[in-house]
Protein backbone atom coordinates (compact mmCIF):
# COMPACT_ATOMS: atom_id res chain seq x y z
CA UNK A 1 -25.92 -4.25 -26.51
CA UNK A 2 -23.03 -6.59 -26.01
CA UNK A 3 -19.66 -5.39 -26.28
CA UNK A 4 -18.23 -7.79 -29.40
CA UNK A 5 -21.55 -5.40 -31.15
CA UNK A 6 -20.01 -2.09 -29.80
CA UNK A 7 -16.79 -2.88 -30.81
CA UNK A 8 -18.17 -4.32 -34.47
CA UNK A 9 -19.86 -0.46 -34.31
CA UNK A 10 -16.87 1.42 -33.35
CA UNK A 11 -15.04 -0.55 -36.08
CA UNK A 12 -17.59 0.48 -38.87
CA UNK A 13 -16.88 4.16 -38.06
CA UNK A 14 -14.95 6.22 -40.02
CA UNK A 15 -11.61 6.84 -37.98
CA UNK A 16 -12.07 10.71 -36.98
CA UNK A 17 -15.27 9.33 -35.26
CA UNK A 18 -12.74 6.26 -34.02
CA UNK A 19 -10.67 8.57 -32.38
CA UNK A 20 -13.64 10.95 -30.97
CA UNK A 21 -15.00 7.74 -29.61
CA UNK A 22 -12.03 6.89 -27.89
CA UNK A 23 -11.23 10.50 -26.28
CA UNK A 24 -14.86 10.24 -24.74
CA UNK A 25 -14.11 7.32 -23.33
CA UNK A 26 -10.58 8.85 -21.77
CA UNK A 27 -13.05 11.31 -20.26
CA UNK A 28 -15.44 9.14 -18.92
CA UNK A 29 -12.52 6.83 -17.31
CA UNK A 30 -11.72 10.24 -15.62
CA UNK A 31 -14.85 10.95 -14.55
CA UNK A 32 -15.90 7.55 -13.16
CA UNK A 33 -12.48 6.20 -11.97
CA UNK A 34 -12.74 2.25 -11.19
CA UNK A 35 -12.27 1.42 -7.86
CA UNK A 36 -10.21 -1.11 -6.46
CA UNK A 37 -11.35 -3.59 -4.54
CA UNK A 38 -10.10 -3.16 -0.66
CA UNK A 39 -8.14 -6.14 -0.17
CA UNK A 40 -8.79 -6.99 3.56
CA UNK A 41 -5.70 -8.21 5.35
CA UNK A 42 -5.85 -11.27 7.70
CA UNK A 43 -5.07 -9.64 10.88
CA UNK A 44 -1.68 -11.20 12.58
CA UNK A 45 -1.77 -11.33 16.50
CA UNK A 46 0.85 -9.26 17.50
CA UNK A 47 2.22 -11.91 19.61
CA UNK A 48 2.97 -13.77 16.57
CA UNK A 49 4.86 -11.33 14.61
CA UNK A 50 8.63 -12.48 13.89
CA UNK A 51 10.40 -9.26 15.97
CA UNK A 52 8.31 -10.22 19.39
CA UNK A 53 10.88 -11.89 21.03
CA UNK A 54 13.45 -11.26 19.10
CA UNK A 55 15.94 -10.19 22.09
CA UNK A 56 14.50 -12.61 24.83
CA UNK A 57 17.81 -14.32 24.86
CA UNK A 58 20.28 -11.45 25.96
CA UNK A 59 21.22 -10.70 29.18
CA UNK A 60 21.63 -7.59 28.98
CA UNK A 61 18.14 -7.07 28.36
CA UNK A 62 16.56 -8.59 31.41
CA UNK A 63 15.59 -5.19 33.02
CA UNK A 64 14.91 -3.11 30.19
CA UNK A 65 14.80 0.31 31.71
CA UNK A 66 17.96 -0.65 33.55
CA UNK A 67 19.29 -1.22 29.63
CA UNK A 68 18.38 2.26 28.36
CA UNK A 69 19.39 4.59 31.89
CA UNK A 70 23.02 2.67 30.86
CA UNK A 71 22.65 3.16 27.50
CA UNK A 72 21.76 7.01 27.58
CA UNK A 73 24.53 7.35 30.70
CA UNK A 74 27.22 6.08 28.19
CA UNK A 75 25.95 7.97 24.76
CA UNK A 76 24.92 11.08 25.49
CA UNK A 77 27.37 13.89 26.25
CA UNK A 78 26.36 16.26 29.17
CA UNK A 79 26.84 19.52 28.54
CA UNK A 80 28.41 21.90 31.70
């Protein structure tokens, strides 16, 4: 059956049969829910992502561990 005949059918119904037609339906959608189609993702080298990089050019963060011992000396309050 093609669907321009289904729909020609469901039009030549009287409309309480319209409307049952189109609750079953509703209830099948529920029952068989579409699925979407995965979209796969081209992967990005992480290399290439914008933030690598992004603090290459400050000298304060030559020696990174150096940067955060400093960091954590000066923010956080010992407690006596």
């Amino acid at each position: 059956m093609e669907a321009a005949d289904l729909v020609r059918d469901i039009a030549s119904l009287p409309p309480e049969a319209q409307k049952q037609v189109m609750e079953y339906v509703a209830f099948l959608k529920t029952r068989y829910p579409t699925e979407q189609p995965v979209k796969k993702t081209q992967r990005v080298k992480l290399t290439d992502e914008p933030f690598i990089g992004m603090w290459r050019d400050r000298e304060d963060m030559q020696d990174s561990t150096a940067w955060v011992r400093s960091l954590r000396q000066r923010e956080w309050v010992r407690s006596a």
